[in-house]
PDB file of N, CA and C in Angstrom:
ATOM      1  N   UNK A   1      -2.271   4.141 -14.507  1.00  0.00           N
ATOM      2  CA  UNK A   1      -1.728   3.297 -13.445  1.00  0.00           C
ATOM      3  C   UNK A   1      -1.071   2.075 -14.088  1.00  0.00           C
ATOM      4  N   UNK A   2       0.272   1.725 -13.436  1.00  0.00           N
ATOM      5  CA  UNK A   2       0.550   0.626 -14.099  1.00  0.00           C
ATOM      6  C   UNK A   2       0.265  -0.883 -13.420  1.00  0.00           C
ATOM      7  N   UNK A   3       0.161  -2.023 -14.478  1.00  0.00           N
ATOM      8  CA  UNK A   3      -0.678  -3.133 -14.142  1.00  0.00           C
ATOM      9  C   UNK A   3       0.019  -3.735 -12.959  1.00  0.00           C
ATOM     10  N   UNK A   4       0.742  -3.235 -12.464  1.00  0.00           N
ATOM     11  CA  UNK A   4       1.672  -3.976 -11.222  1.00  0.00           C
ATOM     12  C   UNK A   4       1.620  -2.810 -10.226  1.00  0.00           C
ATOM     13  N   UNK A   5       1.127  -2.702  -9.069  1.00  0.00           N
ATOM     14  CA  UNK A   5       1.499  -1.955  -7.952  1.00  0.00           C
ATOM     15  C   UNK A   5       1.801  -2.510  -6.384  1.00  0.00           C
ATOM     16  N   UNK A   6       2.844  -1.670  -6.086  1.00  0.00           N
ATOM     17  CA  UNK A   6       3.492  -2.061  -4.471  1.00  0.00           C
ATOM     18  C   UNK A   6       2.164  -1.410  -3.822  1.00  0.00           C
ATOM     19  N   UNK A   7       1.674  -2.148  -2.693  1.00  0.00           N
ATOM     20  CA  UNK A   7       1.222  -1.174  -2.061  1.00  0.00           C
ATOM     21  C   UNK A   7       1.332  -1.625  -0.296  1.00  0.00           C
ATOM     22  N   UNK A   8       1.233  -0.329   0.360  1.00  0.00           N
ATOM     23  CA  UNK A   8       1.117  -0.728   2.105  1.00  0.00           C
ATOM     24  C   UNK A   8       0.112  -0.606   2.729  1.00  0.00           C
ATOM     25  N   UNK A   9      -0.471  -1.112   3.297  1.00  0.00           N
ATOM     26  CA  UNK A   9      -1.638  -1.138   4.709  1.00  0.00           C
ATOM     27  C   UNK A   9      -1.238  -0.493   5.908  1.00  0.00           C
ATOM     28  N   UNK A  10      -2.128   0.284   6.423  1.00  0.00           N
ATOM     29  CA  UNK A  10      -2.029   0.830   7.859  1.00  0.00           C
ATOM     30  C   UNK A  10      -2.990  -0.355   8.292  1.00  0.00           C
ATOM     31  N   UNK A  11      -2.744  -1.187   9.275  1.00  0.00           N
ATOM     32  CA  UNK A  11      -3.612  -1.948   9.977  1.00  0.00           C
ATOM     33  C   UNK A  11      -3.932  -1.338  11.473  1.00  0.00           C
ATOM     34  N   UNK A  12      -5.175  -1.699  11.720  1.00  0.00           N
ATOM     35  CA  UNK A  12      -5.699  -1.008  12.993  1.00  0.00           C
ATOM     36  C   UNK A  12      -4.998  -0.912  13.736  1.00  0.00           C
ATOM     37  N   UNK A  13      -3.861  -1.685  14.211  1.00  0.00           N
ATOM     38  CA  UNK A  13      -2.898  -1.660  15.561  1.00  0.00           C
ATOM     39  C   UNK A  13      -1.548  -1.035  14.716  1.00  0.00           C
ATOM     40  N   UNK A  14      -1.811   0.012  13.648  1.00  0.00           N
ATOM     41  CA  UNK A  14      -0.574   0.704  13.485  1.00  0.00           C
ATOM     42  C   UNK A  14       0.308   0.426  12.913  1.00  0.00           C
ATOM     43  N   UNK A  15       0.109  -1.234  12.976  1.00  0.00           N
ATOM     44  CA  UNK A  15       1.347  -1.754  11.851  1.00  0.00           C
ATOM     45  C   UNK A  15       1.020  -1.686  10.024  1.00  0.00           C
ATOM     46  N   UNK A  16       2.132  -1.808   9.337  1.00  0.00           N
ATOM     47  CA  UNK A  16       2.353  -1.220   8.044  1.00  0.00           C
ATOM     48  C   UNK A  16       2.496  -3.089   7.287  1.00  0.00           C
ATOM     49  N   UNK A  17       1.424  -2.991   6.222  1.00  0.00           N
ATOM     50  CA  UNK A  17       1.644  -4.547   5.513  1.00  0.00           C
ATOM     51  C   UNK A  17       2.344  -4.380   4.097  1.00  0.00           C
ATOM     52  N   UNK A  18       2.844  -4.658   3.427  1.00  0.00           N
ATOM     53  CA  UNK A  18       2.967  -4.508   2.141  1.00  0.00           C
ATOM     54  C   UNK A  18       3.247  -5.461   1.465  1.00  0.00           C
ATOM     55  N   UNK A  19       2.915  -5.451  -0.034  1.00  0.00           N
ATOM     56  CA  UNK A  19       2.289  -6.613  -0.941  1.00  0.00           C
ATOM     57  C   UNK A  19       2.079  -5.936  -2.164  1.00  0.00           C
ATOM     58  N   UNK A  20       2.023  -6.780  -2.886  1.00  0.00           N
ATOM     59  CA  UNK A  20       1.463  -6.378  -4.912  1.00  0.00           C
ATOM     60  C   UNK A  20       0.592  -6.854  -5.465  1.00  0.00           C
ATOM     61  N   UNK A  21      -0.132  -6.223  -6.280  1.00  0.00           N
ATOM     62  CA  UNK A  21      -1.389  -6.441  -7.089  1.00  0.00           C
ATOM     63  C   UNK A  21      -1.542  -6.264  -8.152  1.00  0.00           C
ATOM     64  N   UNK A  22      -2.414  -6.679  -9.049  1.00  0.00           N
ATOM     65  CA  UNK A  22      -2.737  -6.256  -9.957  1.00  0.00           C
ATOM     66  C   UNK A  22      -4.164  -4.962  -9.511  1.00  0.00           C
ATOM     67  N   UNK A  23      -4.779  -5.315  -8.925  1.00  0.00           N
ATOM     68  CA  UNK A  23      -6.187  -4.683  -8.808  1.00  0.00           C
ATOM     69  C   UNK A  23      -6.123  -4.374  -7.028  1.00  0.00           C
ATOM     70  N   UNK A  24      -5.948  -2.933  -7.107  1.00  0.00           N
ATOM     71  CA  UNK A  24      -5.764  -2.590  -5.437  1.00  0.00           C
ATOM     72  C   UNK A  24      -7.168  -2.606  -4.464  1.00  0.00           C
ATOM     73  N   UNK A  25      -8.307  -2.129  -5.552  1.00  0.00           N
ATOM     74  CA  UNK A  25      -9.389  -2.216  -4.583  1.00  0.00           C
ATOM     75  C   UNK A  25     -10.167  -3.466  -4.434  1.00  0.00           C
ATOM     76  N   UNK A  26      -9.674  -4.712  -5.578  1.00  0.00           N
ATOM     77  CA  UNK A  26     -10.270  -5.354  -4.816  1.00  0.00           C
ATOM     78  C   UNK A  26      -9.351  -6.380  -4.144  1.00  0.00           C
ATOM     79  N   UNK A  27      -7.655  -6.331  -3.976  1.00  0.00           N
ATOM     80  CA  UNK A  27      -7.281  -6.825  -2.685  1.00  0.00           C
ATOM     81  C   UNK A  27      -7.378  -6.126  -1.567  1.00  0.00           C
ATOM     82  N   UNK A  28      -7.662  -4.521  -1.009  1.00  0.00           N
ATOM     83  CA  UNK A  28      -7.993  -4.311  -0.385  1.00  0.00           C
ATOM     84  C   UNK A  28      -9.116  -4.604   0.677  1.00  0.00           C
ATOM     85  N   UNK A  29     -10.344  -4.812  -0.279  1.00  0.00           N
ATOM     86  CA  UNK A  29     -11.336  -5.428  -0.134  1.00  0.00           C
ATOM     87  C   UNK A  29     -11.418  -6.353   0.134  1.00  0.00           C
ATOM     88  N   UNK A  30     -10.082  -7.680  -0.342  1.00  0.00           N
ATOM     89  CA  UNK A  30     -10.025  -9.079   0.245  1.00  0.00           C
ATOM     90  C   UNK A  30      -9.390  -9.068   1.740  1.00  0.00           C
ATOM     91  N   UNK A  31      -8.562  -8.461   1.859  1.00  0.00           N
ATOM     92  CA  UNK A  31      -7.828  -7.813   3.210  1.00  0.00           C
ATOM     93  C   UNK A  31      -8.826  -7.735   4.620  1.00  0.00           C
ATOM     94  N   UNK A  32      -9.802  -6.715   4.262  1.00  0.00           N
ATOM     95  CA  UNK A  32     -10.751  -6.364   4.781  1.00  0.00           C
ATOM     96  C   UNK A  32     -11.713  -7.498   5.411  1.00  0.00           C
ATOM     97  N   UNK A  33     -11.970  -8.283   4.326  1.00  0.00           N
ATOM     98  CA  UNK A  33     -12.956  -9.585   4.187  1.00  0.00           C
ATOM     99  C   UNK A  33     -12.337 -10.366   5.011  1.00  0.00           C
ATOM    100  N   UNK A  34     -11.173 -10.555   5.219  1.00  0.00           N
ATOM    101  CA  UNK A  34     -10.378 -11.446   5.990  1.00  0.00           C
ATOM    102  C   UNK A  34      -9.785 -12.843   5.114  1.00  0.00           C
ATOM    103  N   UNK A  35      -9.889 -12.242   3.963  1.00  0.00           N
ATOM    104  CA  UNK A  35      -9.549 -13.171   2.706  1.00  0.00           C
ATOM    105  C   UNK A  35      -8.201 -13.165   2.324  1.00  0.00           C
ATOM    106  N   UNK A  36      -7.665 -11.844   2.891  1.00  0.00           N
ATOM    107  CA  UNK A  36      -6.108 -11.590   2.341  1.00  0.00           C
ATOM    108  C   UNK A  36      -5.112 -12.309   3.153  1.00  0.00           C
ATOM    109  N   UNK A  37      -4.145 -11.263   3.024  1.00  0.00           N
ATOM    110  CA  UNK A  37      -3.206 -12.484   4.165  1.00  0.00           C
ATOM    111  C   UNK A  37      -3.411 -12.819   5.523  1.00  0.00           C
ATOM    112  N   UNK A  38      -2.551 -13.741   5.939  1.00  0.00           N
ATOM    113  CA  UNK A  38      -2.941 -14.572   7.111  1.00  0.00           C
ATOM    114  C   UNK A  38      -2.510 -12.943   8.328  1.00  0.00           C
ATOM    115  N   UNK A  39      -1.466 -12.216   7.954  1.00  0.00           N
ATOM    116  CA  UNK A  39      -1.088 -10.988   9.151  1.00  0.00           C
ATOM    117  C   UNK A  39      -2.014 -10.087   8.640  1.00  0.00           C
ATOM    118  N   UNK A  40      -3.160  -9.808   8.047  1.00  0.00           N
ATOM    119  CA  UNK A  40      -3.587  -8.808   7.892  1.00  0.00           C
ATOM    120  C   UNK A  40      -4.933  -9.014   8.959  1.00  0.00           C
ATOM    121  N   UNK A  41      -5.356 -10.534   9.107  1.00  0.00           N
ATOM    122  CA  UNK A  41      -7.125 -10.740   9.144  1.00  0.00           C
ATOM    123  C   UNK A  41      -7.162 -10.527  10.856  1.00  0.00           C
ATOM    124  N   UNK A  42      -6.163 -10.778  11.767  1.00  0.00           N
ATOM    125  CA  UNK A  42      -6.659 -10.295  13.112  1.00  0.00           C
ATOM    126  C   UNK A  42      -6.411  -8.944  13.148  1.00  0.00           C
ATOM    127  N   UNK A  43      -5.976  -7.998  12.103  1.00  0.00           N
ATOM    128  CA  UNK A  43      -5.801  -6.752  12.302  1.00  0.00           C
ATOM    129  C   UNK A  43      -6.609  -5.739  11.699  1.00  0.00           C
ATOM    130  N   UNK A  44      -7.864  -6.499  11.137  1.00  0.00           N
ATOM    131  CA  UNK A  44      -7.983  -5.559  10.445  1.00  0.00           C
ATOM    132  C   UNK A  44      -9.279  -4.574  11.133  1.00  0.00           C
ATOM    133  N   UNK A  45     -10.006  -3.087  10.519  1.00  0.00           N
ATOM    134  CA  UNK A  45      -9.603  -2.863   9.368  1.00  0.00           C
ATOM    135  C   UNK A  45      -8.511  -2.375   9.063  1.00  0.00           C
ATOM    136  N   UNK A  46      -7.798  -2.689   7.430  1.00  0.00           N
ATOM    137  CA  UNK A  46      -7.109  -2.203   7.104  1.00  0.00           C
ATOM    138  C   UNK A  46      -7.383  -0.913   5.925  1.00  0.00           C
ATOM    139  N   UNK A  47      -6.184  -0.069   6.113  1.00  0.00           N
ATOM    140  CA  UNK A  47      -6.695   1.222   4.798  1.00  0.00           C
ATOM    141  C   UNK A  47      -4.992   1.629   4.452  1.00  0.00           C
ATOM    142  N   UNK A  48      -5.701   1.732   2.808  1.00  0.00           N
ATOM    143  CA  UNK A  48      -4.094   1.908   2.603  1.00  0.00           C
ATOM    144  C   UNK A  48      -3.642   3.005   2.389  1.00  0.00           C
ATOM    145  N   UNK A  49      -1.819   2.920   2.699  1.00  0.00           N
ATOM    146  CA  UNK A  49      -1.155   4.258   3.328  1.00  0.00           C
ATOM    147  C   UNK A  49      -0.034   4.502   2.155  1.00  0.00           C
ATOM    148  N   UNK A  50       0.284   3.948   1.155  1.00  0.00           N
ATOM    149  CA  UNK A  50       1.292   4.104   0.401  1.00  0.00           C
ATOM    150  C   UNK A  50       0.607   3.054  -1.187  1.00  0.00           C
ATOM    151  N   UNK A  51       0.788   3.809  -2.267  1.00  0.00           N
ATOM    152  CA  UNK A  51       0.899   3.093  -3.796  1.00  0.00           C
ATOM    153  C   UNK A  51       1.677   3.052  -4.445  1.00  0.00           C
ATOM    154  N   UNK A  52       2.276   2.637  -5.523  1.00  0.00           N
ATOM    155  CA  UNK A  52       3.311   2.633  -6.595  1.00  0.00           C
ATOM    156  C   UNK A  52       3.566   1.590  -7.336  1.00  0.00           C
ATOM    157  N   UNK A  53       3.479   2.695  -8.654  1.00  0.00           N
ATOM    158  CA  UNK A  53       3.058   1.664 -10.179  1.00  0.00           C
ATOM    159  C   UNK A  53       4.591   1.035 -10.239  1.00  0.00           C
ATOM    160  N   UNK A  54       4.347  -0.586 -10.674  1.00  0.00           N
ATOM    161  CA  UNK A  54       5.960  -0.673 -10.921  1.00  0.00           C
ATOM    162  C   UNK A  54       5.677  -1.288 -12.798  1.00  0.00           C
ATOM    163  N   UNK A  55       6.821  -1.207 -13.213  1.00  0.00           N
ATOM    164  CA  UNK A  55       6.721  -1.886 -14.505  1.00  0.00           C
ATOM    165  C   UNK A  55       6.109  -3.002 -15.148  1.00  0.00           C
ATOM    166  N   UNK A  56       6.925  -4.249 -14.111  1.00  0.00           N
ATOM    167  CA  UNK A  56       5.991  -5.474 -14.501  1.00  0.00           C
ATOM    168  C   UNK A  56       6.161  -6.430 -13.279  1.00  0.00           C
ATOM    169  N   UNK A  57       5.465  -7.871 -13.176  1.00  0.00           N
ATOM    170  CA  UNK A  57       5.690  -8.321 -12.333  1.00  0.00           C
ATOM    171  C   UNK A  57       6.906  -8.362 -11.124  1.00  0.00           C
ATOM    172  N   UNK A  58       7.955  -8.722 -11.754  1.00  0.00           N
ATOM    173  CA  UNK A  58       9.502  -9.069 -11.448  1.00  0.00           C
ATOM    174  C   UNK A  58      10.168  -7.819 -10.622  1.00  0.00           C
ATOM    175  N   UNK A  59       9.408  -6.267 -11.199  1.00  0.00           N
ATOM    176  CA  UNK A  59       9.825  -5.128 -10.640  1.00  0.00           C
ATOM    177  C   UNK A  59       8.853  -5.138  -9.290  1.00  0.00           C
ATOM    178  N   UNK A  60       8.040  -5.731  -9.473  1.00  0.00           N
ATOM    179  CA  UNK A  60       6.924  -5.213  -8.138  1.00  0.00           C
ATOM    180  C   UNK A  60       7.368  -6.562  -6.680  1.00  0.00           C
ATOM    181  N   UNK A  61       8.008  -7.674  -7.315  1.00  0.00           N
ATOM    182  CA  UNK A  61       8.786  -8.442  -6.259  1.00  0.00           C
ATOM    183  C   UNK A  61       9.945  -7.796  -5.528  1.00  0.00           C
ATOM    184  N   UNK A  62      10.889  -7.401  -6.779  1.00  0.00           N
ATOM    185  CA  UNK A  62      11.969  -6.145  -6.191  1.00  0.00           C
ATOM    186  C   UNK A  62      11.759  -4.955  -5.318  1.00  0.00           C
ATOM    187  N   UNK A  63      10.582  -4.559  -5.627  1.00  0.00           N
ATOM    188  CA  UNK A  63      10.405  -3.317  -4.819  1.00  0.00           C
ATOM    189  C   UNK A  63       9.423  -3.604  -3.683  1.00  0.00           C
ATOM    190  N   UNK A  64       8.597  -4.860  -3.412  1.00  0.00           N
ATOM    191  CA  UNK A  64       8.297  -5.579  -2.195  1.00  0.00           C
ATOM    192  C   UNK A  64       9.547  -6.048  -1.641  1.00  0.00           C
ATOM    193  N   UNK A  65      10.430  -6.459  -2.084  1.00  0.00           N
ATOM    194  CA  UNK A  65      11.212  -7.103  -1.006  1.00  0.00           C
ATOM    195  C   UNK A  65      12.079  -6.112  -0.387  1.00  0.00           C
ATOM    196  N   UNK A  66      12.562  -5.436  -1.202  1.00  0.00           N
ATOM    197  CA  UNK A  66      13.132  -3.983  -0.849  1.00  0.00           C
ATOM    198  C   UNK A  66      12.596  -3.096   0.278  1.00  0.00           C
ATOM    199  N   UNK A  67      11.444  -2.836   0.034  1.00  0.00           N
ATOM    200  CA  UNK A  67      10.570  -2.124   0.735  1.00  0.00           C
ATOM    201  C   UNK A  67       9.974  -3.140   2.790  1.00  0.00           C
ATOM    202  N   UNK A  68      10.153  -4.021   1.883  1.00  0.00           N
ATOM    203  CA  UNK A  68      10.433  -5.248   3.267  1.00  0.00           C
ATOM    204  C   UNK A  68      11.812  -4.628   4.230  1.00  0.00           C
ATOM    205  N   UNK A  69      12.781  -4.582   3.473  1.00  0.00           N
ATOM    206  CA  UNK A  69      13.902  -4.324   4.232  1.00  0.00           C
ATOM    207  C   UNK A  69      14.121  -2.892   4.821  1.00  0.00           C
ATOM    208  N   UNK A  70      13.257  -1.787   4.957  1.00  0.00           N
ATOM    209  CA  UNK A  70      13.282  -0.493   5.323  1.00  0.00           C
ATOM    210  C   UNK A  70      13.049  -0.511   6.487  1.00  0.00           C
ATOM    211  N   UNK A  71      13.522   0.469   7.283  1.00  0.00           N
ATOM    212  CA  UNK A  71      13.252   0.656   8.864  1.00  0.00           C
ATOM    213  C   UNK A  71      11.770   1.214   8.995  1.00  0.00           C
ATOM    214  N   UNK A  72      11.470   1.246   9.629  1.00  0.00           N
ATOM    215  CA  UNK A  72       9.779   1.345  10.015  1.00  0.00           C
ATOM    216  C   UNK A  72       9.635   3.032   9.593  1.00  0.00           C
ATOM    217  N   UNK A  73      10.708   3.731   9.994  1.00  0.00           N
ATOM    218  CA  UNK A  73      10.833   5.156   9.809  1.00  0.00           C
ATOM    219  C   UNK A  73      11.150   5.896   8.328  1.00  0.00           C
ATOM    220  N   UNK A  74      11.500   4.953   7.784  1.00  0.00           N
ATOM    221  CA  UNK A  74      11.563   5.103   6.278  1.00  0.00           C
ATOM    222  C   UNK A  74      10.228   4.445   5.331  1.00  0.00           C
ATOM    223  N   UNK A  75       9.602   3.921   6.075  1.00  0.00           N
ATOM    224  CA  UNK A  75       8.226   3.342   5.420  1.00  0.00           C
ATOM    225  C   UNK A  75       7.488   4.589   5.894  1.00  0.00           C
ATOM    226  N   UNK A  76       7.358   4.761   6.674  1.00  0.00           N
ATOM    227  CA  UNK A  76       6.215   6.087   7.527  1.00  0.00           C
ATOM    228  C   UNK A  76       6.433   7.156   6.208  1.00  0.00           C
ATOM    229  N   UNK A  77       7.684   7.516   6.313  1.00  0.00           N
ATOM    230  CA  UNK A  77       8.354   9.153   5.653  1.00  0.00           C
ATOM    231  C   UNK A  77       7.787   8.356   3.939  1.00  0.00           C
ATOM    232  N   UNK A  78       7.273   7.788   3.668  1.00  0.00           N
ATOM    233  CA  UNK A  78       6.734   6.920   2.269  1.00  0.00           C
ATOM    234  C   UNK A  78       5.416   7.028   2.348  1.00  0.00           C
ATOM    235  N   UNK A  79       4.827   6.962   3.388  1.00  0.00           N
ATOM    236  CA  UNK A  79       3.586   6.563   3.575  1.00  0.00           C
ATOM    237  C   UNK A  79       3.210   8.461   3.750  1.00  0.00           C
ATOM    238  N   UNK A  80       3.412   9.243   4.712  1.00  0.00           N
ATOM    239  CA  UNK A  80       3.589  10.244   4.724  1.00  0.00           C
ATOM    240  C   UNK A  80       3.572  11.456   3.124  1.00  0.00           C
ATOM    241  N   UNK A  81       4.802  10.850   2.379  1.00  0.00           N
ATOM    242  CA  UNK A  81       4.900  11.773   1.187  1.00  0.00           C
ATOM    243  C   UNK A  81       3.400  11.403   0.265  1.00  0.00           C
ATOM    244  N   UNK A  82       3.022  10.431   0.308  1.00  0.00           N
ATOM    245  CA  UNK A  82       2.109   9.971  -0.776  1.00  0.00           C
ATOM    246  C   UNK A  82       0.758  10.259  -0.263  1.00  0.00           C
ATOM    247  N   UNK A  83       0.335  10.566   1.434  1.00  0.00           N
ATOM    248  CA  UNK A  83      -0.660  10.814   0.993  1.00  0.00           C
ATOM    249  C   UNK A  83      -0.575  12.564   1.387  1.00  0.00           C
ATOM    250  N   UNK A  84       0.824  13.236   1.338  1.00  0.00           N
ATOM    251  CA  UNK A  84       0.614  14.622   0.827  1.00  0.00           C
ATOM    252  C   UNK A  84      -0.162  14.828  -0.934  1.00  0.00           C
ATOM    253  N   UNK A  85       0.809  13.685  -1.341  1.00  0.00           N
ATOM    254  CA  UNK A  85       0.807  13.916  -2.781  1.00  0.00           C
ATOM    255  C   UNK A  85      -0.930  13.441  -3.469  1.00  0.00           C
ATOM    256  N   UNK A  86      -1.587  12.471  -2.677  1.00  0.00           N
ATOM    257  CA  UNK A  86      -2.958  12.603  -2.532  1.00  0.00           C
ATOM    258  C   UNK A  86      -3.703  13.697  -2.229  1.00  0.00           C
ATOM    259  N   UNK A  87      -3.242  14.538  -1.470  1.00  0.00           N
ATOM    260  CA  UNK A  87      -3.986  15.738  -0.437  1.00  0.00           C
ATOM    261  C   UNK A  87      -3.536  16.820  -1.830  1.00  0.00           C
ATOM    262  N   UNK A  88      -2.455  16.684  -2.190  1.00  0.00           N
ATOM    263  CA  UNK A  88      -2.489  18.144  -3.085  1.00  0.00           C
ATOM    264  C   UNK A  88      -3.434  17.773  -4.452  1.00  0.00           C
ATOM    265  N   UNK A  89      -3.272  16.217  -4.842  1.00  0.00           N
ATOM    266  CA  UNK A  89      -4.227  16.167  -6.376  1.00  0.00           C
ATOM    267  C   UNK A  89      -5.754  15.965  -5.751  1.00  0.00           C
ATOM    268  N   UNK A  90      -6.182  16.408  -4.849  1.00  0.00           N
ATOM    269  CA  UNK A  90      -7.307  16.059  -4.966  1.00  0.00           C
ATOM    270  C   UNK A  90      -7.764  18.155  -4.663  1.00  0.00           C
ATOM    271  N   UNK A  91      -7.089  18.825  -3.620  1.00  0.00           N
ATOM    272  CA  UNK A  91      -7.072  20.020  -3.891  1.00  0.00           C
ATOM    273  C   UNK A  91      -6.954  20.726  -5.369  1.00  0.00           C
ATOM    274  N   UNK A  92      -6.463  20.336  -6.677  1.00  0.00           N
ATOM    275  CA  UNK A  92      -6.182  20.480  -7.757  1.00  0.00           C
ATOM    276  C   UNK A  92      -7.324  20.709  -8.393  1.00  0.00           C
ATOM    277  N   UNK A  93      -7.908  19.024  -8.434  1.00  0.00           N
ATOM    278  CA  UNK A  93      -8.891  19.314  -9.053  1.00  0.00           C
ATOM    279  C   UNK A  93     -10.082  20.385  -8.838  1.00  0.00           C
ATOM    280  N   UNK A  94     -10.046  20.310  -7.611  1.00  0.00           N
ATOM    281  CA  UNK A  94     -11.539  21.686  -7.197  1.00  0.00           C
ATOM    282  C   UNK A  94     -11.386  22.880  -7.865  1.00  0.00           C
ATOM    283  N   UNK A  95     -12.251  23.427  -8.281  1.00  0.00           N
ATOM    284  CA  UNK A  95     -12.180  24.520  -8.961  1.00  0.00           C
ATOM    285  C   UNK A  95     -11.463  25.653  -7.734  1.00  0.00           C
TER     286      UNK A  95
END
């Protein structure tokens, strides 16, 4: 995994958050706590719906702000592919 990742929130009322980390489970966990951001804490719980390693800091601003600018329907079809791509590596591993 690389030390920078985009990642998105499904928040209880459906809406999609996204943000970067170094360490996903435990901003998730701050999210949750009501520690994270100010739009996440009346919504939560939150669970996340999309990951991606970016290079280094500067790339993971680019691809937050980017990812800011997508239609709601192009975040879904994101959120969607990744956790196919969850559903098939975890089928993989089973014998």
């Amino acid at each position: 995994m690389a030390d920078w990742v985009l990642y998105m929130l499904r928040c209880r009322d459906g809406t999609l958050y996204t943000g970067i980390t170094t360490d996903i489970r435990r901003r998730v966990a701050a999210h949750n706590a009501g520690s994270g951001a100010k739009y996440t804490r009346p919504r939560r719980p939150v669970a996340l719906a999309y990951l991606e390693g970016c290079e280094s800091h500067s790339d993971a601003l680019r691809r937050e702000a980017a990812n800011k600018r997508l239609p709601r329907a192009q975040k879904e079809a994101l959120c969607r592919a990744w956790a196919a791509q969850q559903a098939e590596a975890i089928c993989e591993e089973r014998p």
